[in-house]
N, C-alpha and C. Protein backbone atom coordinates (compact mmCIF):
# COMPACT_ATOMS: atom_id res chain seq x y z
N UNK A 1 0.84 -1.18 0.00
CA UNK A 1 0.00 0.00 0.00
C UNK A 1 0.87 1.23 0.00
N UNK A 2 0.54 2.52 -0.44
CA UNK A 2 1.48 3.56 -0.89
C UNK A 2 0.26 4.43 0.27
N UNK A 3 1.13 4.75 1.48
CA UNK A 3 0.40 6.04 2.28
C UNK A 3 0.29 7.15 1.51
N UNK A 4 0.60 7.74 0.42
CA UNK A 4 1.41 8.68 0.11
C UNK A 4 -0.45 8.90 -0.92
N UNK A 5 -1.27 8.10 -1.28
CA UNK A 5 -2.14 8.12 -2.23
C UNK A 5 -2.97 8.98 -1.01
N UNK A 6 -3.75 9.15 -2.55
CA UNK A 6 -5.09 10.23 -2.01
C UNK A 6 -5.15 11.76 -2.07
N UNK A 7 -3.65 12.15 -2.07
CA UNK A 7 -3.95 13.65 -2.31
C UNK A 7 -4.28 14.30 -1.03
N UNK A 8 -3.55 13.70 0.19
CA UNK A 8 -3.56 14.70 1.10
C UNK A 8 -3.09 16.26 1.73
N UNK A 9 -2.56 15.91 2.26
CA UNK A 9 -2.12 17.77 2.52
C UNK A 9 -0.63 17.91 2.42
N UNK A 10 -0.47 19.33 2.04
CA UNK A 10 1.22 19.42 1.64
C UNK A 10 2.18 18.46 2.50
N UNK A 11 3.16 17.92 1.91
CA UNK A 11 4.28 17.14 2.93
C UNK A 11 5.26 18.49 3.91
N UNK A 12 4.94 19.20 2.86
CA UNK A 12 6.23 20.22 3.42
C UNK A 12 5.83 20.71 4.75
N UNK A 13 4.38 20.36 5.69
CA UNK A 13 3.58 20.89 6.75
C UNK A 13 4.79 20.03 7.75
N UNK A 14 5.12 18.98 7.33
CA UNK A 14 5.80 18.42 8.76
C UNK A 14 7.09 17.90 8.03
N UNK A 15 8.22 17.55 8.94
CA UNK A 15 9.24 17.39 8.74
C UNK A 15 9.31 16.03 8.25
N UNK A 16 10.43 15.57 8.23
CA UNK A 16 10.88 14.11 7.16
C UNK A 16 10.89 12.74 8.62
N UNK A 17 11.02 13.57 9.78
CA UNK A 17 11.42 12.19 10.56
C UNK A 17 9.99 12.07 11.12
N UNK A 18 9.15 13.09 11.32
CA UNK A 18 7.65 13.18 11.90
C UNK A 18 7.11 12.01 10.57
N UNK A 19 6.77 12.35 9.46
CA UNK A 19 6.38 11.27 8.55
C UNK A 19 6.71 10.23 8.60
N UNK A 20 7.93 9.85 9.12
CA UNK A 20 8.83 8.83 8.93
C UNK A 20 8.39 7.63 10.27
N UNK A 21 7.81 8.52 10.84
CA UNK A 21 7.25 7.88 12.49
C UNK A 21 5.89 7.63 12.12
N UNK A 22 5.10 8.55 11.36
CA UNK A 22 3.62 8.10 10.86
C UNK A 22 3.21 7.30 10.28
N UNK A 23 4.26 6.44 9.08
CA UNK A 23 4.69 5.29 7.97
C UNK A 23 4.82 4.47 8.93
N UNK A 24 5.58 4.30 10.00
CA UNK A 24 5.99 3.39 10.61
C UNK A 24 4.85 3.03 11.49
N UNK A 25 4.13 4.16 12.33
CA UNK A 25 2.96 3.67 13.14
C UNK A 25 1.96 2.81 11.94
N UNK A 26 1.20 3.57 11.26
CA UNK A 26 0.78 3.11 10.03
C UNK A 26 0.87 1.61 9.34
N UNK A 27 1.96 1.12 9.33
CA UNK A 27 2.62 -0.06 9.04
C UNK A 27 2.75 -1.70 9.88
N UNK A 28 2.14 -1.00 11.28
CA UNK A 28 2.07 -1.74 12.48
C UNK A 28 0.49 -2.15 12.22
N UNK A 29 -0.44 -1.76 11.70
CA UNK A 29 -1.53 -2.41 11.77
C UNK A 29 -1.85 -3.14 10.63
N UNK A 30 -2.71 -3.84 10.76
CA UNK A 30 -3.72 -4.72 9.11
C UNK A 30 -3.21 -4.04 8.08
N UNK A 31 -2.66 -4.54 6.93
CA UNK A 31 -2.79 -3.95 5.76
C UNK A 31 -4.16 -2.87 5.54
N UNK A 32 -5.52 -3.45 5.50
CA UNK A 32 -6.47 -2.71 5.15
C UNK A 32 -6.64 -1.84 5.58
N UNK A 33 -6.38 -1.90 7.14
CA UNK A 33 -6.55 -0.36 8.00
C UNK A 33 -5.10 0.71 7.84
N UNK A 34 -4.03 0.56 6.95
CA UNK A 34 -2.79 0.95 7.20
C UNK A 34 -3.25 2.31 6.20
N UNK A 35 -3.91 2.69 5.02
CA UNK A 35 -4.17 3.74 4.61
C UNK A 35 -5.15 4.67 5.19
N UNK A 36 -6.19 4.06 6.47
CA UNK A 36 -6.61 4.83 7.23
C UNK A 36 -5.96 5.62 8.21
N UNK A 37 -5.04 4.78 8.81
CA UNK A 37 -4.39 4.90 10.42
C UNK A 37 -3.48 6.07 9.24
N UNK A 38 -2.64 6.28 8.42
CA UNK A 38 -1.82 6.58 8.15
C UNK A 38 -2.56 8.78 8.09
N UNK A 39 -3.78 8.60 7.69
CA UNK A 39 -4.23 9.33 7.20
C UNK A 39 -4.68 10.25 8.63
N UNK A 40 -5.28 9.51 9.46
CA UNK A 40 -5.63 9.75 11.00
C UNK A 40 -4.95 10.34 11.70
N UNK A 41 -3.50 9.46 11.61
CA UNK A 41 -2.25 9.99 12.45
C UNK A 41 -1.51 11.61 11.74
N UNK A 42 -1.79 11.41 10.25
CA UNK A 42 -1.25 12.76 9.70
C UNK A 42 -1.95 14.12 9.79
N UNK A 43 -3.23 13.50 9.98
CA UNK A 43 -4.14 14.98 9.76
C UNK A 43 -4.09 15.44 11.82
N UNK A 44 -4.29 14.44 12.37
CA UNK A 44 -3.56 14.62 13.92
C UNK A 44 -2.16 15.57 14.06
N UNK A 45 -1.39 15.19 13.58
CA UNK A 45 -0.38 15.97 13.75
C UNK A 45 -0.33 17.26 13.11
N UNK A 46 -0.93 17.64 12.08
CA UNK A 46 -1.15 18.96 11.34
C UNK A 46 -2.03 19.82 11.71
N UNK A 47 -3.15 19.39 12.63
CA UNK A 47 -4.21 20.15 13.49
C UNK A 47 -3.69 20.65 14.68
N UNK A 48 -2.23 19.89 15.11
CA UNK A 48 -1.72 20.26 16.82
C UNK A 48 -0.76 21.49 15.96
N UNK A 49 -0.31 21.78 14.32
CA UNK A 49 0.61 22.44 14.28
C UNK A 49 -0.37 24.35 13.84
N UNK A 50 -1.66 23.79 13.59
CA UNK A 50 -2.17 25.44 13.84
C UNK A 50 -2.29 25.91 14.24
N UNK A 51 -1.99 27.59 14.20
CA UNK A 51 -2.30 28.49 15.64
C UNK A 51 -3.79 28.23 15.88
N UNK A 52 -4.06 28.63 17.71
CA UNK A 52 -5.28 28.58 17.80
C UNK A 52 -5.72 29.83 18.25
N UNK A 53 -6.70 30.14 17.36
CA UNK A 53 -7.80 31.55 17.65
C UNK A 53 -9.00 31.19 18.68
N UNK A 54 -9.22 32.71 19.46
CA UNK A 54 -10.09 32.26 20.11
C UNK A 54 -11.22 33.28 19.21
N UNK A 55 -12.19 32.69 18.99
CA UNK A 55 -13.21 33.20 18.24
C UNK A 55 -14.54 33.30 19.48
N UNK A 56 -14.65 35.04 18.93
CA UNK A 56 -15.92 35.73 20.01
C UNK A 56 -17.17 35.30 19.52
N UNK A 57 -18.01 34.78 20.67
CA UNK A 57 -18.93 34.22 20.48
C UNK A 57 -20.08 35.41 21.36
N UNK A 58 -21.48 35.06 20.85
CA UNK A 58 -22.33 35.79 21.42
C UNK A 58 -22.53 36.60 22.84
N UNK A 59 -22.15 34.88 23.45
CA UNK A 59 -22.04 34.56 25.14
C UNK A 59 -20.77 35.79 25.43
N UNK A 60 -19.61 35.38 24.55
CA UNK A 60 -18.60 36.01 25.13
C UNK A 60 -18.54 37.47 25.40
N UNK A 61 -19.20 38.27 23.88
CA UNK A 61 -19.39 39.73 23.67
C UNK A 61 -19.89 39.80 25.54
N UNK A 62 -21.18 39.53 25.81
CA UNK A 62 -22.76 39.49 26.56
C UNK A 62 -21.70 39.84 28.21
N UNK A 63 -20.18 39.63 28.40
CA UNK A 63 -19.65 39.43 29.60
C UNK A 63 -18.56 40.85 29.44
N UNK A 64 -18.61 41.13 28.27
CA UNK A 64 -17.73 42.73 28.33
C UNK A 64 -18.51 43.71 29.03
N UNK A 65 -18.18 45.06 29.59
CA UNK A 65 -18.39 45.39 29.98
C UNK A 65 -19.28 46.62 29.20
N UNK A 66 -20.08 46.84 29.47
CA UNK A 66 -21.02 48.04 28.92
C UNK A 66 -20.51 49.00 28.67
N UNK A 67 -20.54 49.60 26.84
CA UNK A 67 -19.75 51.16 26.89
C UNK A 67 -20.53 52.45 27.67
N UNK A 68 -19.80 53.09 27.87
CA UNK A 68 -20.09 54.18 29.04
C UNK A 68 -21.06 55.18 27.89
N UNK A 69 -22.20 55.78 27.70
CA UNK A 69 -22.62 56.49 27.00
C UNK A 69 -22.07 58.18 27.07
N UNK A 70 -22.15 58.59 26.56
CA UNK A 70 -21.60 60.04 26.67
C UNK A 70 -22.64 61.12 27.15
N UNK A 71 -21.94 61.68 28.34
CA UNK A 71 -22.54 62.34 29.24
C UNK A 71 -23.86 63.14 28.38
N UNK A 72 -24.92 63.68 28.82
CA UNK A 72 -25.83 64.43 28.22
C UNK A 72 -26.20 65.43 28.96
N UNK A 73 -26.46 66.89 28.36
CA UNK A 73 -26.38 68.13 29.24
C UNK A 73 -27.99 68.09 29.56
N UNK A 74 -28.09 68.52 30.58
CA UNK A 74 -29.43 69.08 31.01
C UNK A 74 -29.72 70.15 30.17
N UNK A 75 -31.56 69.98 29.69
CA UNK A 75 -31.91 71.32 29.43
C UNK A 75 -32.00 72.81 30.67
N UNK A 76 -31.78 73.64 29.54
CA UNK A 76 -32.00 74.91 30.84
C UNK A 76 -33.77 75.39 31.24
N UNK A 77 -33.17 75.52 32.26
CA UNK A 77 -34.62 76.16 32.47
C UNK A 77 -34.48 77.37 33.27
N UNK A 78 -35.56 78.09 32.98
CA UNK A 78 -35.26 79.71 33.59
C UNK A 78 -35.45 79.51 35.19
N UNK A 79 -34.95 79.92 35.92
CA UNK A 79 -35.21 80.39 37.91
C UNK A 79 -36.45 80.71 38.03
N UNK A 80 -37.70 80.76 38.47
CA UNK A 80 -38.87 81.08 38.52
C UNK A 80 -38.54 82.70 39.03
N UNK A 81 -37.66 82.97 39.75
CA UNK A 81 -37.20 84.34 39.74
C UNK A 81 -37.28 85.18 38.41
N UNK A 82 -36.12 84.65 37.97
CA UNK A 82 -36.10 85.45 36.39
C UNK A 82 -36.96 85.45 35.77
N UNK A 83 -38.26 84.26 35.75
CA UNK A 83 -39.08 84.78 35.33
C UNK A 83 -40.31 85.56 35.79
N UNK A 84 -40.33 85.02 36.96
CA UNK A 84 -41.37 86.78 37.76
C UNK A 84 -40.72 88.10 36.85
N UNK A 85 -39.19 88.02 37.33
CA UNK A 85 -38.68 89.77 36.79
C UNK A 85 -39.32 89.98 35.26
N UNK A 86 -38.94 89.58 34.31
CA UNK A 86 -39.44 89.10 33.01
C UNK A 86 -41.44 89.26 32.67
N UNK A 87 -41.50 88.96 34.06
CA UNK A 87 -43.39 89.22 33.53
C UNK A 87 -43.75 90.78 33.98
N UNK A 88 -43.12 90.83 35.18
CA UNK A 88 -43.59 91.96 36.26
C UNK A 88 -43.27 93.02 34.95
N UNK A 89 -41.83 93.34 34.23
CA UNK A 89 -41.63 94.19 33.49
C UNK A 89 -42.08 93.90 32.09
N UNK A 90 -42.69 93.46 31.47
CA UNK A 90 -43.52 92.87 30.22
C UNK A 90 -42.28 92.68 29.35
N UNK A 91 -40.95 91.71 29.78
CA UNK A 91 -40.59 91.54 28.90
C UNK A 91 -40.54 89.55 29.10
N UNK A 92 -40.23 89.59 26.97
CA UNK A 92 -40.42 88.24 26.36
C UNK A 92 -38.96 87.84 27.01
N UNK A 93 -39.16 85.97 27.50
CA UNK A 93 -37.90 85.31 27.53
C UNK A 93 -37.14 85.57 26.81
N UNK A 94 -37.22 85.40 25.44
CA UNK A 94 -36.47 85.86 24.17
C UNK A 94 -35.21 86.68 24.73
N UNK A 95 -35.48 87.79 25.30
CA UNK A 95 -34.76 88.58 25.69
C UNK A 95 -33.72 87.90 26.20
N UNK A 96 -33.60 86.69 26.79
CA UNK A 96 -32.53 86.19 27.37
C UNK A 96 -31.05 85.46 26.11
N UNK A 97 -32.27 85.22 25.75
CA UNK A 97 -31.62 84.26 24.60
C UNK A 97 -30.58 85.60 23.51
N UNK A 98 -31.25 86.84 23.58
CA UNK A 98 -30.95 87.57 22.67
C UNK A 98 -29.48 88.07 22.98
N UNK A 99 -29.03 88.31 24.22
CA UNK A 99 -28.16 88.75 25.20
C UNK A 99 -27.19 87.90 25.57
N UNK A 100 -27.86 86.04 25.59
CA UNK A 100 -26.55 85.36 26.26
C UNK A 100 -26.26 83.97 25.93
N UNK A 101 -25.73 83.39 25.90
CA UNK A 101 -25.70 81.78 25.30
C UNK A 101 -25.98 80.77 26.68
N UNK A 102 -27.38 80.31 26.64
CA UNK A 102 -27.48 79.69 27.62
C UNK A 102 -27.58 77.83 27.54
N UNK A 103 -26.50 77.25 28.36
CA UNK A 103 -26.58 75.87 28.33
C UNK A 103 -26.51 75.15 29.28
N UNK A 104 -27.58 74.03 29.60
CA UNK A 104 -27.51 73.55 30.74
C UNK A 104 -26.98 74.27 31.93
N UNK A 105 -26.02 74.48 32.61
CA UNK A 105 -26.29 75.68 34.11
C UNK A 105 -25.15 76.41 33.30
N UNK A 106 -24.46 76.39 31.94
CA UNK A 106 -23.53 77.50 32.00
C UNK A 106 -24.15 78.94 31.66
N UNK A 107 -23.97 79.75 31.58
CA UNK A 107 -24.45 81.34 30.59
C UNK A 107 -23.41 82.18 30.62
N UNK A 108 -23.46 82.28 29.18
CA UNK A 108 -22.20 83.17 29.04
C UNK A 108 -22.69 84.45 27.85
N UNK A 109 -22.54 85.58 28.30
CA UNK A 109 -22.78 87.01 27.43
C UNK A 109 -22.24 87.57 26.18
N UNK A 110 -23.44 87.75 25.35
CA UNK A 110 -23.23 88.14 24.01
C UNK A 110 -23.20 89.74 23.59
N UNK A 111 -23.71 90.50 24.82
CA UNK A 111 -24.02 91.66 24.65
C UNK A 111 -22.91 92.53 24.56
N UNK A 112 -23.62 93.85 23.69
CA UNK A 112 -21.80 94.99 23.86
C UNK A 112 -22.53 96.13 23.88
N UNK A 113 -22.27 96.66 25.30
CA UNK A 113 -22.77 98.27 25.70
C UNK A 113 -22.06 99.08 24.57
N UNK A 114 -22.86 100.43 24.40
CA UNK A 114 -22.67 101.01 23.61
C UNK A 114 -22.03 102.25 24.41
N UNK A 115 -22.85 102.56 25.41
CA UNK A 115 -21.90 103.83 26.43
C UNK A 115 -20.21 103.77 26.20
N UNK A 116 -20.14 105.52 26.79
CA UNK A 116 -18.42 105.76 26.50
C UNK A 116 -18.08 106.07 27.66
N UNK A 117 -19.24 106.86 28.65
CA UNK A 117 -18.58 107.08 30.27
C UNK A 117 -18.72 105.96 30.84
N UNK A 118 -17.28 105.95 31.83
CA UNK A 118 -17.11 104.78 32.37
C UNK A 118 -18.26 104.44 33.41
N UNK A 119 -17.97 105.45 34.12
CA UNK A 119 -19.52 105.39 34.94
C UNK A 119 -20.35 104.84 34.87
N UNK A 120 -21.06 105.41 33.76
CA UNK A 120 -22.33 104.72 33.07
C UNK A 120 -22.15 103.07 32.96
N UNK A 121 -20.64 102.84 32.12
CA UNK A 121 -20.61 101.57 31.58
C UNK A 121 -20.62 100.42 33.32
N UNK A 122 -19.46 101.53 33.98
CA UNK A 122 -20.00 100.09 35.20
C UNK A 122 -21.16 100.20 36.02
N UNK A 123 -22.00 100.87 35.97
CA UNK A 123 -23.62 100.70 36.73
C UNK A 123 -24.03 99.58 35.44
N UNK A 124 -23.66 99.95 34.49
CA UNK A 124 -24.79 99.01 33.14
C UNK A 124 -23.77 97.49 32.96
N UNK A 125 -22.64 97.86 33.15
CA UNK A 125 -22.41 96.02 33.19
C UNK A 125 -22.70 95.93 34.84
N UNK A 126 -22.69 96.28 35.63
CA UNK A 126 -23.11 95.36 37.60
C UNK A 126 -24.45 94.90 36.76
N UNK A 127 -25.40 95.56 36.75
CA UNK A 127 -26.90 95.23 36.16
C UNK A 127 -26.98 93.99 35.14
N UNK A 128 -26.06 93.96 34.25
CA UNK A 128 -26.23 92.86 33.32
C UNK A 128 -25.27 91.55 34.16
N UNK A 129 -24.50 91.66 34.61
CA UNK A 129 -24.06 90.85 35.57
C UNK A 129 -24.98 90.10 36.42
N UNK A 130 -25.71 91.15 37.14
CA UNK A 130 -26.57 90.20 38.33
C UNK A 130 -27.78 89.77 37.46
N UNK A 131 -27.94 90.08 36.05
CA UNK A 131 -29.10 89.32 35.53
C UNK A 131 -28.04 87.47 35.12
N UNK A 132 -27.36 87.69 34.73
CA UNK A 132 -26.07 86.60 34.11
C UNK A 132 -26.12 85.86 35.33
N UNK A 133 -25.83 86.29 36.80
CA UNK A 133 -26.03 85.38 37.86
C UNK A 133 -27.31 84.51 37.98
N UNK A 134 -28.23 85.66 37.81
CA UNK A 134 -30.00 84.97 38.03
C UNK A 134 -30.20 84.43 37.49
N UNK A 135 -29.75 84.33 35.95
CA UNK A 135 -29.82 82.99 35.43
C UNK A 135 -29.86 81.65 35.72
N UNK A 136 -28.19 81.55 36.63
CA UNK A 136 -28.07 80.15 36.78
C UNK A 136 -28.50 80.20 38.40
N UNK A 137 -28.29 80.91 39.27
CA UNK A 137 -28.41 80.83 40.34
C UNK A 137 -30.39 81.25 41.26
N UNK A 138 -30.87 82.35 40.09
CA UNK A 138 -32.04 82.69 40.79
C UNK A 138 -31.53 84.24 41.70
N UNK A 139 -30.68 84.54 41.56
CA UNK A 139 -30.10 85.63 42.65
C UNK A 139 -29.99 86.62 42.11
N UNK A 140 -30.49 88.00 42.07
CA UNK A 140 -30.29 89.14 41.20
C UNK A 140 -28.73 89.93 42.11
N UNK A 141 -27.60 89.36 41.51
CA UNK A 141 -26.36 90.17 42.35
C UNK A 141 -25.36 89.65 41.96
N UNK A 142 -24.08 90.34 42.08
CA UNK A 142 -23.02 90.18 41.34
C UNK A 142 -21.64 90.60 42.38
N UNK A 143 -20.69 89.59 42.30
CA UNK A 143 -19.70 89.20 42.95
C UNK A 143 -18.82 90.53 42.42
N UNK A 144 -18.22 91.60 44.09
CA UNK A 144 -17.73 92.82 43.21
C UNK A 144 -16.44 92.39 42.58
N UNK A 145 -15.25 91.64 42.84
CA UNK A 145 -14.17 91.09 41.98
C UNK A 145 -14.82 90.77 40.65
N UNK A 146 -15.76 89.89 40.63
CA UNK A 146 -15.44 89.68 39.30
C UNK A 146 -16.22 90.64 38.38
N UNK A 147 -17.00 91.49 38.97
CA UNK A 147 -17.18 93.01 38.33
C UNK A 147 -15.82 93.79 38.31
N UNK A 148 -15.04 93.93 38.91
CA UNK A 148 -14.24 94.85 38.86
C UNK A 148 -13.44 93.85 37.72
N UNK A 149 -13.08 92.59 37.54
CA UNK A 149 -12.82 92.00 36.62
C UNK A 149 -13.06 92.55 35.02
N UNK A 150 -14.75 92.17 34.67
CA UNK A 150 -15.53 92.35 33.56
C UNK A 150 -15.42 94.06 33.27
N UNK A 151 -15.01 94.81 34.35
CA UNK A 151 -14.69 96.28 33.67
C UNK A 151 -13.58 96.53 33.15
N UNK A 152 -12.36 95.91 33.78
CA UNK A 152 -11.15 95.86 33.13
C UNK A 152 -11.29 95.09 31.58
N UNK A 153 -11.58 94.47 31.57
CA UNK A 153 -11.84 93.87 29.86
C UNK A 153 -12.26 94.43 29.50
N UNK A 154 -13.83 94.72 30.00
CA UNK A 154 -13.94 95.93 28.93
C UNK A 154 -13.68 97.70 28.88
N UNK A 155 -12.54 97.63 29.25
CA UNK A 155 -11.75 99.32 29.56
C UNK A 155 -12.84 100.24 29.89
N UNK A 156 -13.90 99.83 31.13
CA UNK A 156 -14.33 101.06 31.62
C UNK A 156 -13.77 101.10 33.22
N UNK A 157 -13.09 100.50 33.62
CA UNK A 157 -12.43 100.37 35.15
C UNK A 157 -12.21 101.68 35.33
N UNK A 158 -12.51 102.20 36.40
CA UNK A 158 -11.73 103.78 37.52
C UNK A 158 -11.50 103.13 38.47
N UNK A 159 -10.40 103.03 38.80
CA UNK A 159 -9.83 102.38 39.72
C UNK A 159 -10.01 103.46 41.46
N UNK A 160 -10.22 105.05 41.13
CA UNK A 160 -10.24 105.83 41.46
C UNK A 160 -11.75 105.96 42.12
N UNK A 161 -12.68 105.79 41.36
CA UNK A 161 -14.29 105.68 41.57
C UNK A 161 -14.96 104.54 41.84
N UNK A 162 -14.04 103.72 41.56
CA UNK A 162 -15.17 102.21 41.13
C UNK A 162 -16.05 102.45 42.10
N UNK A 163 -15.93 102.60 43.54
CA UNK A 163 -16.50 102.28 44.97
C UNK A 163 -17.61 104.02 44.19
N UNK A 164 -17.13 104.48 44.59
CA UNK A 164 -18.03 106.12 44.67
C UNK A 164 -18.90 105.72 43.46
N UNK A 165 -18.86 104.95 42.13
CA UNK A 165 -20.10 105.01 41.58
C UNK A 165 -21.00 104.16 42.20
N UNK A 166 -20.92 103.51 42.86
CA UNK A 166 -21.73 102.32 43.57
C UNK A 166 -22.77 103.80 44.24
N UNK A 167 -22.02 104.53 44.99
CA UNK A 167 -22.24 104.78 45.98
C UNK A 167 -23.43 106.06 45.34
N UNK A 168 -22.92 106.38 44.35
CA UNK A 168 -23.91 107.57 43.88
C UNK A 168 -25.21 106.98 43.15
N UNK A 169 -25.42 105.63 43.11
CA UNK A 169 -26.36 104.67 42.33
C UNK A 169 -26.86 103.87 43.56
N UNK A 170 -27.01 104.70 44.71
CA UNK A 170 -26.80 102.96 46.34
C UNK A 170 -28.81 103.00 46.12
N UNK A 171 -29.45 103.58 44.83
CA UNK A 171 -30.67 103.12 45.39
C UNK A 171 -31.30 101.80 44.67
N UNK A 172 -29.98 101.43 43.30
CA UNK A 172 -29.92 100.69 42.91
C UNK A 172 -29.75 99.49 43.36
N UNK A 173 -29.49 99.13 45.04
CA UNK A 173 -28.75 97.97 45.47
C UNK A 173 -29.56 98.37 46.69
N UNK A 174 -29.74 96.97 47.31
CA UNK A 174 -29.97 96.62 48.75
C UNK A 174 -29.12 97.27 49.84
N UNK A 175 -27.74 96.90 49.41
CA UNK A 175 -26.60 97.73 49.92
C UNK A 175 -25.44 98.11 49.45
N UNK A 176 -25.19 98.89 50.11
CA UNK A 176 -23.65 98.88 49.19
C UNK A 176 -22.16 98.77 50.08
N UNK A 177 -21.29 97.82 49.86
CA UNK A 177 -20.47 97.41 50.79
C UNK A 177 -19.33 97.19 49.67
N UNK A 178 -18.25 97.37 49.66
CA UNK A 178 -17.20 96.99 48.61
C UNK A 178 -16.60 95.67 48.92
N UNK A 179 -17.17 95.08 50.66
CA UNK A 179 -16.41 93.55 50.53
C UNK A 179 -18.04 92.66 50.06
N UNK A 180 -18.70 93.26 49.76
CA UNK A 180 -19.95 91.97 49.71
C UNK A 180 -20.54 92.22 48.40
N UNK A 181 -20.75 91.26 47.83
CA UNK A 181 -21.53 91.29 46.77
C UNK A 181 -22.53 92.50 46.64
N UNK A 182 -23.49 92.80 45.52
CA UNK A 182 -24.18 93.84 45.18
C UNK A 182 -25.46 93.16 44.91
N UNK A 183 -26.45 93.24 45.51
CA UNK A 183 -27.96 92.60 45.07
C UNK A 183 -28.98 93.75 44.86
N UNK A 184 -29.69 93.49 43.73
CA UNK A 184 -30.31 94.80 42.94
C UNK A 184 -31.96 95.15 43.93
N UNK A 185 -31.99 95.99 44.41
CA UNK A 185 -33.40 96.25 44.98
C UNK A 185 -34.62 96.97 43.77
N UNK A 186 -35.21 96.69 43.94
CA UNK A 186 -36.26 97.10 43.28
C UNK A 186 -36.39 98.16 41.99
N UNK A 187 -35.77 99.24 43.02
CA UNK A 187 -35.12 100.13 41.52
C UNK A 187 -34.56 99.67 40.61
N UNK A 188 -33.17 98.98 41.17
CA UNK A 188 -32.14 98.32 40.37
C UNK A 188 -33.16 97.33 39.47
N UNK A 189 -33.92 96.27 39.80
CA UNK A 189 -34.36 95.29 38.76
C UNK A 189 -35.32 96.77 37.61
N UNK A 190 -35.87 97.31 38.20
CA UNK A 190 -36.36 98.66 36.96
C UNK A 190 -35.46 99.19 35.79
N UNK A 191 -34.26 99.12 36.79
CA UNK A 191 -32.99 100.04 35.67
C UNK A 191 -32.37 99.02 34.79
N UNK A 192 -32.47 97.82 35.46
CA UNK A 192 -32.34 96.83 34.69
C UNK A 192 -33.41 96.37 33.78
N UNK A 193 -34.31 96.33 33.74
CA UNK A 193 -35.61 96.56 32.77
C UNK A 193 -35.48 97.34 31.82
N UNK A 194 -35.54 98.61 31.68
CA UNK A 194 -34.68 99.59 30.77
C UNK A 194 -33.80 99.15 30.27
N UNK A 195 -32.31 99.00 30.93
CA UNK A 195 -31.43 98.65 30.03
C UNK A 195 -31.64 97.42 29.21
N UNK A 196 -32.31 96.67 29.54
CA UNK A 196 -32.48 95.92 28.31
C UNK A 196 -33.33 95.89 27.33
N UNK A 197 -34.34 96.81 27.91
CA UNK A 197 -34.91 97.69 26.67
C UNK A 197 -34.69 98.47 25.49
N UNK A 198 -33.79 98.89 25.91
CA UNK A 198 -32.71 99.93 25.42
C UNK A 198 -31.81 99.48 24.55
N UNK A 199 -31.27 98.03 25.12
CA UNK A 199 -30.11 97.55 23.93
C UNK A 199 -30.46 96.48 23.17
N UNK A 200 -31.80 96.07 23.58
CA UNK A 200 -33.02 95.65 22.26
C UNK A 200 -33.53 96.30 21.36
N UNK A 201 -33.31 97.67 21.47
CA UNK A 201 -33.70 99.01 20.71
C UNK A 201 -32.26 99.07 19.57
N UNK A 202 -31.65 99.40 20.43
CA UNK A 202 -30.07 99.25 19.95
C UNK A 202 -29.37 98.19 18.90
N UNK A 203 -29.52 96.87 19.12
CA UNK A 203 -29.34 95.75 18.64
C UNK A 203 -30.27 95.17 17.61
N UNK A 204 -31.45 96.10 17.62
CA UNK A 204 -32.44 95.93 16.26
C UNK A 204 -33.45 94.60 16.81
């Protein structure tokens, strides 16, 4: 019998003395069974010489761990404050939107005073400030650093006055203190009503 019949798989898969041991096992049994065994023992040894993959199965995916979805912002919603102020003075939400970029709790200001006295400009940015707070917070008032901040950017700072314009405007504010914040009293939410009347007029 010739092991070699049939047209099996390349010789060149295993070496000359590995075959040489497979002929020989092969050769140890019945003639009739010697082209089986021969065939058994070869395709045996060529299955131990493939790499083995591990192939992902349904089950397997089902034990990874869940991808993390990507965070999602809250919608905004107005302070029931801001919107009392907003009805009491007949103005549209709109107005908010027109003035500031609002997202989930951030808000950040689109507006550009048109005033040239400084004066003027820092009573009219404190006012647009403590509306920018009420936004996210509900609080009509504004932190004086970072007012004295927002005037330096925009070059209306007196470093000389800052305090004395407060002080010539104190009916605008609850109080006026240079270490404490500024919260708008009644007048103040009025003058603030106006001014944004005014630069809705302005802004078309």
């Amino acid at each position: 019998m010739n092991c070699f019949e049939g047209g099996l798989v390349p010789m060149f898969t295993i070496t000359a003395e590995e075959l040489q041991k497979i002929v020989e096992l092969a050769n140890t049994v019945p003639e009739e069974y010697r082209q089986k065994c021969f065939e058994l023992l070869l395709s045996h040894v060529l299955q131990a010489r493939q790499p083995i993959t591990a192939a992902i199965t349904p089950d397997a995916t089902s034990t990874l761990p869940p991808s993390t979805p990507p965070p999602t912002r809250k919608p905004f919603i107005i302070p029931i404050d801001v919107k009392a102020f907003l009805s009491q003075y007949g103005l549209d939400e709109s107005v908010l939107w027109k003035f500031f970029i609002l997202e989930g709790e951030e808000t950040r200001p689109t507006y550009k005073l048109q005033v040239t006295k400084k004066a003027r400009a820092q009573i009219q940015h404190t006012l647009m400030m403590t509306l920018e707070n009420a936004i996210t917070t509900g609080q009509f008032q504004v932190d004086i650093e970072a007012l004295r901040t927002r005037c330096n950017e925009q070059k209306c700072y007196n470093a000389g006055n800052f305090a004395k314009n407060f002080k010539d405007k104190a009916n605008l504010f609850k109080s006026v203190a240079i270490d404490q914040p500024l919260s708008l009293s009644p007048d103040g939410k009025s003058e603030l009503a106006d001014l944004l009347e005014e630069l809705k007029s302005l802004n078309g």
